[in-house]
Protein backbone atom coordinates (compact mmCIF):
# COMPACT_ATOMS: atom_id res chain seq x y z
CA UNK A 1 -93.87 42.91 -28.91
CA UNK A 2 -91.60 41.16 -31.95
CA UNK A 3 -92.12 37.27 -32.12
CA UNK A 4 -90.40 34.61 -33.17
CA UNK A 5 -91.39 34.40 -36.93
CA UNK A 6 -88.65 31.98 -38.54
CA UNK A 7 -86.27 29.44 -38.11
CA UNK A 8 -82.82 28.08 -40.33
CA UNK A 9 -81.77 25.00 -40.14
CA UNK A 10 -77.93 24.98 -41.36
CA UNK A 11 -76.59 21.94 -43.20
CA UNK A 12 -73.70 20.96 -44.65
CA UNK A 13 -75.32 18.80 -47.21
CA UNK A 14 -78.28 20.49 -47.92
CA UNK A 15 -80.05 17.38 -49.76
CA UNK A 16 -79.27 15.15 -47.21
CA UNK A 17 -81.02 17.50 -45.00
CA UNK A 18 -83.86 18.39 -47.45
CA UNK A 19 -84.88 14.79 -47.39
CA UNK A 20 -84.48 14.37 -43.58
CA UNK A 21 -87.13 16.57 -42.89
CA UNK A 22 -89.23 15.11 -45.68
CA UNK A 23 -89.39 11.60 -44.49
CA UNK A 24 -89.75 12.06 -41.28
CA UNK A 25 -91.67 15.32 -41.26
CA UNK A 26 -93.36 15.64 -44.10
CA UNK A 27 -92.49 19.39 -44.28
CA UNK A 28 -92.62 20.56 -47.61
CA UNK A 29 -89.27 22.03 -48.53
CA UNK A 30 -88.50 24.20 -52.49
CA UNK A 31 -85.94 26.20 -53.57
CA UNK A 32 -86.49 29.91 -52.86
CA UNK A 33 -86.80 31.92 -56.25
CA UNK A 34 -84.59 34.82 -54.20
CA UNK A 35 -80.85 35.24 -55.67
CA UNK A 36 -79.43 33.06 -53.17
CA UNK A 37 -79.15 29.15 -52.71
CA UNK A 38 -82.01 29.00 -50.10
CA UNK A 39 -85.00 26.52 -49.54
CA UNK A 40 -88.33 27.44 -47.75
CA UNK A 41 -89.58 24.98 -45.29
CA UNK A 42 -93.57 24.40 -44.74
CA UNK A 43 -93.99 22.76 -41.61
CA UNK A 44 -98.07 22.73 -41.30
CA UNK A 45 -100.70 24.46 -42.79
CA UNK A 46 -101.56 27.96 -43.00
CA UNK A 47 -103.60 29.06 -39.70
CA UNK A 48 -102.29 26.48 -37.66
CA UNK A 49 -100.20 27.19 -34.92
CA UNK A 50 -96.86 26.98 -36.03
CA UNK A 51 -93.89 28.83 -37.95
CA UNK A 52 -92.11 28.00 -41.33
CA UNK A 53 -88.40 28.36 -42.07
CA UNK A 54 -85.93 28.06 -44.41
CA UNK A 55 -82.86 25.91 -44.94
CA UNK A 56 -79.20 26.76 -46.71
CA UNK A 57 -75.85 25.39 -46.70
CA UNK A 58 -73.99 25.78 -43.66
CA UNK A 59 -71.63 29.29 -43.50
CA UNK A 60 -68.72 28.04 -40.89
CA UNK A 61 -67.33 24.93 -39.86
CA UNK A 62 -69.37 21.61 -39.01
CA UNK A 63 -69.88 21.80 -34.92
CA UNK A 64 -67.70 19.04 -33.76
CA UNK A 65 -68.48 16.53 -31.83
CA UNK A 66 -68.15 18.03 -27.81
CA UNK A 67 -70.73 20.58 -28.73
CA UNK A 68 -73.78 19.06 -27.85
CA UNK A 69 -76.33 21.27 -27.89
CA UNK A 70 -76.55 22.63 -31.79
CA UNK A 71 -80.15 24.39 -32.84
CA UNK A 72 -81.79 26.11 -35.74
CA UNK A 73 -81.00 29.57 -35.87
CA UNK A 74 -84.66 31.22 -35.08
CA UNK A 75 -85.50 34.81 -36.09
CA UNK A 76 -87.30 37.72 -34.20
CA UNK A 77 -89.43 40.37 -36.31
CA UNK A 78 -88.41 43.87 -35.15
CA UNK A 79 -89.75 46.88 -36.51
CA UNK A 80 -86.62 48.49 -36.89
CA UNK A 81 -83.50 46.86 -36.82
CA UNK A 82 -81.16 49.35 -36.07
CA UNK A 83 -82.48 50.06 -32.88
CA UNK A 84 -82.89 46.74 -32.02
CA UNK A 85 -79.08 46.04 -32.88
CA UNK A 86 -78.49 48.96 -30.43
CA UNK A 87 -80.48 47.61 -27.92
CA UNK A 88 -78.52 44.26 -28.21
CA UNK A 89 -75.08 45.78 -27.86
CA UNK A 90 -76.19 48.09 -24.95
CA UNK A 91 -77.86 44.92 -23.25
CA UNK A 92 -74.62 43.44 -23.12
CA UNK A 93 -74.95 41.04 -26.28
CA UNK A 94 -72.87 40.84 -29.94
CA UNK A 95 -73.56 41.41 -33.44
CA UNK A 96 -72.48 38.42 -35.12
CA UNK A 97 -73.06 39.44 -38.58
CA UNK A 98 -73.81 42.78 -39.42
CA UNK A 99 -77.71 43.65 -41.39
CA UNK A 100 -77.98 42.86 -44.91
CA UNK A 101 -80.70 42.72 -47.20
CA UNK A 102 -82.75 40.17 -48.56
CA UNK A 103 -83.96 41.36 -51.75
CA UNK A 104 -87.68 41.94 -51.59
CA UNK A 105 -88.42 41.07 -47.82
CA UNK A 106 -86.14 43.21 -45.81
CA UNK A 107 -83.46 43.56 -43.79
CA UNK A 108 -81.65 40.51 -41.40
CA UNK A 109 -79.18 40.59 -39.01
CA UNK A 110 -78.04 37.19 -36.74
CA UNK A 111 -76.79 38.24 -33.05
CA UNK A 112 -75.10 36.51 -29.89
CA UNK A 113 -77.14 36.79 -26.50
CA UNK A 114 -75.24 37.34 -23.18
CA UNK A 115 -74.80 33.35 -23.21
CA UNK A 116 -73.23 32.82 -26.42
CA UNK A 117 -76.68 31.82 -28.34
CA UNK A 118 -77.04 33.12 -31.78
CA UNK A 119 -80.30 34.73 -33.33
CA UNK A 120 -81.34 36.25 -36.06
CA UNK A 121 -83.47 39.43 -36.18
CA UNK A 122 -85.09 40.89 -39.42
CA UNK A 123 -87.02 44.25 -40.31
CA UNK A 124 -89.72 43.19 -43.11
CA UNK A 125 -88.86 46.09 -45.85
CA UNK A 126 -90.32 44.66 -49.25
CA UNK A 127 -87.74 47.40 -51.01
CA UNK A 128 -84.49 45.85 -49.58
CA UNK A 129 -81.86 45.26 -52.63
């Protein structure tokens, strides 16, 4: 059964964020050594329950203000996404942005449910480029 394995937290000032989370936290955030701008967040220690995630500047427009209920973007593990994007679109929901690769850990895709609620789904493929 796929599981929620990750979440993103989107910020417009990533800094400002980074040290957010820090202070009040204590979640140990670095810079990803991937190709893109990225930053993997820590929240506990290994074996405790728990998940890690990641944090990058934000893609779209700041939420405005009337929009009160904003969230990090949490991802499902599938093992294959293309049927699971499939399965989305015949269960009545959207692909919001198409799969891509992440070099080295696999394929990700992010997704609207039937209410409008965006997700992400990845296929762990160590060989994505």
């Amino acid at each position: 059964m796929p599981r929620v394995v990750h979440f993103e937290i989107h910020a417009e000032d990533v800094a400002r964020a980074k040290k957010f989370y820090e202070d009040i936290f204590g979640w140990k955030i670095e810079k990803w050594g991937g190709p893109m701008d990225y930053w993997s967040i820590t929240t506990g220690k290994e074996g405790e329950p728990g998940i890690d995630g990641g944090l990058m500047k934000r893609q779209g427009k700041e939420p405005g203000e009337e929009t009160i209920i904003n969230s990090y973007v949490c991802t499902i593990d599938v093992p294959d996404i293309d049927e699971y994007l499939n399965k989305i679109k015949q269960h009545g929901g959207k692909v919001a942005m198409e799969k891509g690769p992440i070099p080295g850990i696999g394929w990700l895709a992010y997704c609207f449910d039937t209410e409008k609620n965006l997700f992400g789904i990845m296929q762990p493929d160590m060989s994505a480029k």
